[in-house]
C-alpha atoms as a PDB file:
ATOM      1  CA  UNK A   1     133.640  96.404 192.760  1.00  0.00           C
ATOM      2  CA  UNK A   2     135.309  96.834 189.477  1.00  0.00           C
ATOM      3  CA  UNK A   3     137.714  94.507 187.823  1.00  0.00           C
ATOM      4  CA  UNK A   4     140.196  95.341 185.231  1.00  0.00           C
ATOM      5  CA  UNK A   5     141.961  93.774 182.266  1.00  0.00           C
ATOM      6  CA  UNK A   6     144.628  95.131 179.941  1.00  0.00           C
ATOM      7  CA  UNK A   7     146.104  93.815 176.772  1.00  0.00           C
ATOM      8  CA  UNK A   8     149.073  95.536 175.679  1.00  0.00           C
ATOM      9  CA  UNK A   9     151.395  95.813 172.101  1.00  0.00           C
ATOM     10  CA  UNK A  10     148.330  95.159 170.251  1.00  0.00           C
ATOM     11  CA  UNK A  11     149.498  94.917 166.232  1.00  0.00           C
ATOM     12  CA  UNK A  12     146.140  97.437 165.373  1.00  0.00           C
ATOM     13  CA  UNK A  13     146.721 101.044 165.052  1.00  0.00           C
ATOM     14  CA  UNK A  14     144.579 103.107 167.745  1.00  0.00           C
ATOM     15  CA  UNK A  15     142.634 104.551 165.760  1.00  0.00           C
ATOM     16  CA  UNK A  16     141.030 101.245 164.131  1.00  0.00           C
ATOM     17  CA  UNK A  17     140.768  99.874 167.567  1.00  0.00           C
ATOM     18  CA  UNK A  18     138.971 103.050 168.768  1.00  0.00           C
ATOM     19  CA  UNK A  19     135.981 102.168 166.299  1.00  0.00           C
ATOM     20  CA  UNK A  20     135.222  99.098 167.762  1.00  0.00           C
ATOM     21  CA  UNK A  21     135.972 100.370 171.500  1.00  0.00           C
ATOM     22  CA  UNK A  22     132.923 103.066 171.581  1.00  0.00           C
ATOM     23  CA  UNK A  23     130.305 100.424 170.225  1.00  0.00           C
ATOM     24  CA  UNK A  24     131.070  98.821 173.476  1.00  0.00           C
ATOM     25  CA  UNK A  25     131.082 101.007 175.563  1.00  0.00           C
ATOM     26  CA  UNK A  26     128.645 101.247 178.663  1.00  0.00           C
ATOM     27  CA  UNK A  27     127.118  98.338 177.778  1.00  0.00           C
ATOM     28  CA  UNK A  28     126.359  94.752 179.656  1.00  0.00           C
ATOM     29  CA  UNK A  29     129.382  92.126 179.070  1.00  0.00           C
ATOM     30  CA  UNK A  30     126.352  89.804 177.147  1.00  0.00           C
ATOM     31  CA  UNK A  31     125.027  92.550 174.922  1.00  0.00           C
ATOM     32  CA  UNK A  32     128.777  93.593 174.302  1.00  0.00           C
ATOM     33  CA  UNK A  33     129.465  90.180 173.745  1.00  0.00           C
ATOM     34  CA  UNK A  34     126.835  89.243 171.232  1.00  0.00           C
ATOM     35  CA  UNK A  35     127.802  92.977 169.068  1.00  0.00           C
ATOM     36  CA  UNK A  36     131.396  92.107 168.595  1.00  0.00           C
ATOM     37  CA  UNK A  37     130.614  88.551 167.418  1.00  0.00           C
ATOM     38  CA  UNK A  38     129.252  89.739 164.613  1.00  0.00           C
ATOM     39  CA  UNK A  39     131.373  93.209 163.981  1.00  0.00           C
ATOM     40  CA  UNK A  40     133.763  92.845 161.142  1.00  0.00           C
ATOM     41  CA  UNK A  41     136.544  94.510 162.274  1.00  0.00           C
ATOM     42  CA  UNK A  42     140.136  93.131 162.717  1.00  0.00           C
ATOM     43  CA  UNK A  43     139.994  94.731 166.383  1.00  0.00           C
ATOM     44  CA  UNK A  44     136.906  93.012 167.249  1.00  0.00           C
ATOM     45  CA  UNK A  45     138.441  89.959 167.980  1.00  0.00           C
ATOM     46  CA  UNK A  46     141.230  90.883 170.610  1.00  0.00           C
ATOM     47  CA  UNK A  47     138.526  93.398 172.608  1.00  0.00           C
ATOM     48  CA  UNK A  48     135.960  90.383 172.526  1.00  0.00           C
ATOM     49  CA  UNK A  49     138.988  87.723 174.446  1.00  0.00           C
ATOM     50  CA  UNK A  50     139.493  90.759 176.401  1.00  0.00           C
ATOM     51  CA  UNK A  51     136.226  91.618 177.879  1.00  0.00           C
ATOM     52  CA  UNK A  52     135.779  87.479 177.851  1.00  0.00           C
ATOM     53  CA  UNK A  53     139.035  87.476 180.012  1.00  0.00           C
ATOM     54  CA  UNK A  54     138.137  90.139 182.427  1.00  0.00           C
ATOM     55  CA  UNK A  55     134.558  88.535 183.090  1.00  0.00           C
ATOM     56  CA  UNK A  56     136.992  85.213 184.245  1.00  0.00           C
ATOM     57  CA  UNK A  57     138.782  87.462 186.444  1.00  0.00           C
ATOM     58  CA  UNK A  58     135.370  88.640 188.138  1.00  0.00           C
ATOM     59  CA  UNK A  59     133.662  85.169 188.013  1.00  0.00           C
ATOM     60  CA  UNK A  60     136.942  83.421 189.898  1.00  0.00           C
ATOM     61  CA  UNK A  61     138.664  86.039 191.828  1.00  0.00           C
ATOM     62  CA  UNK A  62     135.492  88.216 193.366  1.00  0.00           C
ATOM     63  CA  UNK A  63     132.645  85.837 192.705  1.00  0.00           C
ATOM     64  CA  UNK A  64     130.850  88.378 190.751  1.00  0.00           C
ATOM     65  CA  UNK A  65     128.076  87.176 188.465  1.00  0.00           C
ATOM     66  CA  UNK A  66     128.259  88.093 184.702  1.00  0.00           C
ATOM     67  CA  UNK A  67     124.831  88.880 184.377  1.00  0.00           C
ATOM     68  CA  UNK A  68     125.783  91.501 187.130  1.00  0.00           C
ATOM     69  CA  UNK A  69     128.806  93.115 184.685  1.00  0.00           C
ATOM     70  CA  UNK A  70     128.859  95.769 182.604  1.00  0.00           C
ATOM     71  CA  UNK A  71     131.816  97.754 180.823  1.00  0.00           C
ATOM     72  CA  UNK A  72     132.242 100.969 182.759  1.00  0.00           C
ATOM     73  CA  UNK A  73     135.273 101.797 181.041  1.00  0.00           C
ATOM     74  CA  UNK A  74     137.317 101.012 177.972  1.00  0.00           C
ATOM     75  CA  UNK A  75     140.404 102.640 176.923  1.00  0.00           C
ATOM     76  CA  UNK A  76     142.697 102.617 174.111  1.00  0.00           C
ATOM     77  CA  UNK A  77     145.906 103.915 174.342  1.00  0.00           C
ATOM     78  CA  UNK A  78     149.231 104.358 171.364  1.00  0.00           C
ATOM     79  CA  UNK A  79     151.654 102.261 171.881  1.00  0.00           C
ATOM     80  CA  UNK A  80     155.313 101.783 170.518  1.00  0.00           C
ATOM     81  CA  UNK A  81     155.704 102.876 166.838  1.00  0.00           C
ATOM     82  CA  UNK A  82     157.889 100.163 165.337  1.00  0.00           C
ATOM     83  CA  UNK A  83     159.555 101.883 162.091  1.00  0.00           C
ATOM     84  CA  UNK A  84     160.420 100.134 159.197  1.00  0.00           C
ATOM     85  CA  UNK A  85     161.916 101.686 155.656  1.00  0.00           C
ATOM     86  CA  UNK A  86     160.448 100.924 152.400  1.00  0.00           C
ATOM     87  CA  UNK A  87     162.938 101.667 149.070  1.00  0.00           C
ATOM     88  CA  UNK A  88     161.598 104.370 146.736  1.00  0.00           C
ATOM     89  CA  UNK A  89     162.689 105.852 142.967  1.00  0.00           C
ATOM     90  CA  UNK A  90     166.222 106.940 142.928  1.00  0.00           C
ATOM     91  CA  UNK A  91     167.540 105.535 145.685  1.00  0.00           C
ATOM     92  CA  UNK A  92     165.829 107.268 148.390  1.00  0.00           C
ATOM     93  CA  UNK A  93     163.552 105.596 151.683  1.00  0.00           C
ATOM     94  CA  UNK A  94     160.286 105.857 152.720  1.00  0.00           C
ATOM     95  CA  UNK A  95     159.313 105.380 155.986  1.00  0.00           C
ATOM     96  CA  UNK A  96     156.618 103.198 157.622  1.00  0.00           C
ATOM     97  CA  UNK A  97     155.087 103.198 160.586  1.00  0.00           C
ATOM     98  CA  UNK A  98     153.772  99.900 162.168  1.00  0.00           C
ATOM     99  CA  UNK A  99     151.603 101.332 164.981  1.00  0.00           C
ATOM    100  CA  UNK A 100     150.492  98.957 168.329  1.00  0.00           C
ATOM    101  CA  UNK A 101     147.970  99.689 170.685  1.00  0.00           C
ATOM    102  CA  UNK A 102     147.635  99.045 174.597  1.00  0.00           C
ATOM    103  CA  UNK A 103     143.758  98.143 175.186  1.00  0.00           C
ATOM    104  CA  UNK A 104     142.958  98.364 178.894  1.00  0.00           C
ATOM    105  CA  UNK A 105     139.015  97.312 179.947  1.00  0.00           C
ATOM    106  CA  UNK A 106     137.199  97.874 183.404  1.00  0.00           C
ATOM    107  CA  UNK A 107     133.766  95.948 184.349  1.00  0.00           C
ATOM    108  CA  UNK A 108     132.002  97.304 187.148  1.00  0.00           C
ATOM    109  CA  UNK A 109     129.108  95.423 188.930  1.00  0.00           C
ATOM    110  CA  UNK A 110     125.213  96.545 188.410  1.00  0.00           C
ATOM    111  CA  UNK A 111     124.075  97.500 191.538  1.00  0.00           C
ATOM    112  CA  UNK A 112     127.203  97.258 192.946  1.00  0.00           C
ATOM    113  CA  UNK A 113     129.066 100.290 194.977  1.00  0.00           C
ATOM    114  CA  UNK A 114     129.786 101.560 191.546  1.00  0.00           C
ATOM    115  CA  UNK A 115     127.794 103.446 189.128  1.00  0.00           C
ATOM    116  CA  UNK A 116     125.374 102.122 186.579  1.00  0.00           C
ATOM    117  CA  UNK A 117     126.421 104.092 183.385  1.00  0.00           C
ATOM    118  CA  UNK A 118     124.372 102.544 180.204  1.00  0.00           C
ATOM    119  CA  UNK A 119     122.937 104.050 177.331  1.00  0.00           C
ATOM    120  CA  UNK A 120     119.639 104.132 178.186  1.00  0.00           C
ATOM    121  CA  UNK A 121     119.677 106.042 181.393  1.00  0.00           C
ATOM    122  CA  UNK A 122     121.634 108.865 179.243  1.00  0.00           C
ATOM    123  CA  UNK A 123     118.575 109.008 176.826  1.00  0.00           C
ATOM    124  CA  UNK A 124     116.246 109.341 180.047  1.00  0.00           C
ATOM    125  CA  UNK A 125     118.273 112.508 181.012  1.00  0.00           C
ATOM    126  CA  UNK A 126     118.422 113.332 178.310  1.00  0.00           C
ATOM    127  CA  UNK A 127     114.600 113.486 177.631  1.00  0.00           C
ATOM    128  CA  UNK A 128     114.153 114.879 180.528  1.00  0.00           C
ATOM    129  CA  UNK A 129     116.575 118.498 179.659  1.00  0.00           C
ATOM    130  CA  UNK A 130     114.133 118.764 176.550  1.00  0.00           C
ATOM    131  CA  UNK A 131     111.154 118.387 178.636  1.00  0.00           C
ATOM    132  CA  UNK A 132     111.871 121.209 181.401  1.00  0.00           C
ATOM    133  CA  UNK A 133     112.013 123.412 178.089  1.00  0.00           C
ATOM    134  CA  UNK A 134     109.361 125.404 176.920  1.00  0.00           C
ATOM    135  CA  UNK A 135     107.566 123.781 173.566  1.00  0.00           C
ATOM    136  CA  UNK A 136     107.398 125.989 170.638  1.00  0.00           C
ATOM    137  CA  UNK A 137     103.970 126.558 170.720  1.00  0.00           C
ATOM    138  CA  UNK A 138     104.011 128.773 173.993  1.00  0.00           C
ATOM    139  CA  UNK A 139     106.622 131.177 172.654  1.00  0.00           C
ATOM    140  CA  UNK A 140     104.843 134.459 171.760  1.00  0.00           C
ATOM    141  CA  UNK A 141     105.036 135.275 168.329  1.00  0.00           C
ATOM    142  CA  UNK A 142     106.129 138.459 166.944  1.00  0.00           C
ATOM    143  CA  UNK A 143     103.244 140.230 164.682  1.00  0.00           C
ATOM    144  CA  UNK A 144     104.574 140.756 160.858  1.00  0.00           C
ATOM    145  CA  UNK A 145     103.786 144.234 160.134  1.00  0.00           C
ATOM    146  CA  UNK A 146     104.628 145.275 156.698  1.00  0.00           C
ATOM    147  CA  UNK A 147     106.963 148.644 156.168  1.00  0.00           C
ATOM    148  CA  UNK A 148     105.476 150.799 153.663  1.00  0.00           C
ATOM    149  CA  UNK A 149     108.745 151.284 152.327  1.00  0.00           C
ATOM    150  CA  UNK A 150     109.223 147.300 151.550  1.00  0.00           C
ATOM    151  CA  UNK A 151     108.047 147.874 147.732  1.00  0.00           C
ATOM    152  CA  UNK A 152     110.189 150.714 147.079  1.00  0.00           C
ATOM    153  CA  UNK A 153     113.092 148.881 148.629  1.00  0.00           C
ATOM    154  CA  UNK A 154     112.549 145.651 146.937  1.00  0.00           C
ATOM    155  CA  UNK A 155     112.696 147.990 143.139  1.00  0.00           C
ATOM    156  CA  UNK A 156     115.756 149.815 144.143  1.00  0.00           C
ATOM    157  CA  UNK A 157     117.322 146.201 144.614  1.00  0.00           C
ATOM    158  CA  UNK A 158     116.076 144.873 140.818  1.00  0.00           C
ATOM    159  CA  UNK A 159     117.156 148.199 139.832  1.00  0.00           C
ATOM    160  CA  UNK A 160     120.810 147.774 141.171  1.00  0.00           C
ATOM    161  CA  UNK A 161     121.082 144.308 140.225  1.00  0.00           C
ATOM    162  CA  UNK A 162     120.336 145.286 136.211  1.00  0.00           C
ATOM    163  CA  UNK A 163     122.656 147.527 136.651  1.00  0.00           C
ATOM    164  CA  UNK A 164     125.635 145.351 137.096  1.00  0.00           C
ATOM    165  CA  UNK A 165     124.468 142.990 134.784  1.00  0.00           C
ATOM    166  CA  UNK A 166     125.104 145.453 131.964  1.00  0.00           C
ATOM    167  CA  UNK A 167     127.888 146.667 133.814  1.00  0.00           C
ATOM    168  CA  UNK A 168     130.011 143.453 134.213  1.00  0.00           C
ATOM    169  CA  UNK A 169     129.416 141.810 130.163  1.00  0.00           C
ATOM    170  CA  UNK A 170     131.790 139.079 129.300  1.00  0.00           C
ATOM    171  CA  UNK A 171     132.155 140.194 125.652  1.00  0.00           C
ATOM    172  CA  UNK A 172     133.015 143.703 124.612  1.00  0.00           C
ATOM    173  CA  UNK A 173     131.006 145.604 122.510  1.00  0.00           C
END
């Protein structure tokens, strides 16, 4: 069961609200709850009587417990640009651009018909990719032979770079 809220013509631009979106993300309504509290962000506010209004819409209309709830999916979208004109030097305009945001949330129930998507069962699948790999150790390494040509190489290349050092002088002579 998922349950979804929206709050649209938000006075934030995207971009700010964005920020504060993907700390939330995927995460239990309490934990989410407890972050924004204390995030100091202008957009941390709105998303916080948001996800607060959304768990009321679970708890009233679908009897779904909040311990149960978790954020399965938080978007931000642009919204209408509302332009305004500020007066420059010599009579000319420059515009401004007073950007709004439409926030739309979705809380899906743990254990629910819906999937369980937190953080910490990405970092067990993630753990678990590294471990079907092969650790360092058991690659063969390759044996360092030396080329018997290595010395004589490594002079011709102190020999070139002399060169252009007298070559390429700064002051003339």
């Amino acid at each position: 069961m998922s349950v979804e809220a929206k709050l649209r013509y938000s006075r934030i631009s995207p971009r700010k609200v964005r920020l504060v979106a993907d700390l939330v993300r995927g995460l239990q309504v309490e934990e989410a709850e407890k972050i924004l509290q204390f995030t100091i962000k202008r957009s941390a506010n709105p998303i916080l009587k948001l996800i607060r209004s959304a768990v009321s819409n679970a708890e009233h209309n679908f009897n779904l417990k909040k311990e149960n709830l978790y954020i399965s999916e938080i978007k931000v979208d642009v919204g209408p640009i509302i332009k305004r004109f500020r007066p420059r030097a010599r009579g000319a305009a420059f515009p401004i651009q007073k950007k709004t945001s439409h926030i739309s949330i979705k809380l899906s129930e743990k254990g629910g018909t819906g999937e369980v998507v937190e953080k910490t069962k990405k970092k067990a699948n993630v753990e678990k990719i590294y471990q079907t790999e092969k650790p360092k150790d058991e690659v063969p390494k390759q044996s360092k032979q030396k080329h018997p040509d290595d010395k004589q190489s490594k002079e011709k290349v102190k020999d070139a770079r002399e060169e252009k050092k007298q070559i390429f002088r700064r002051k003339s002579i």
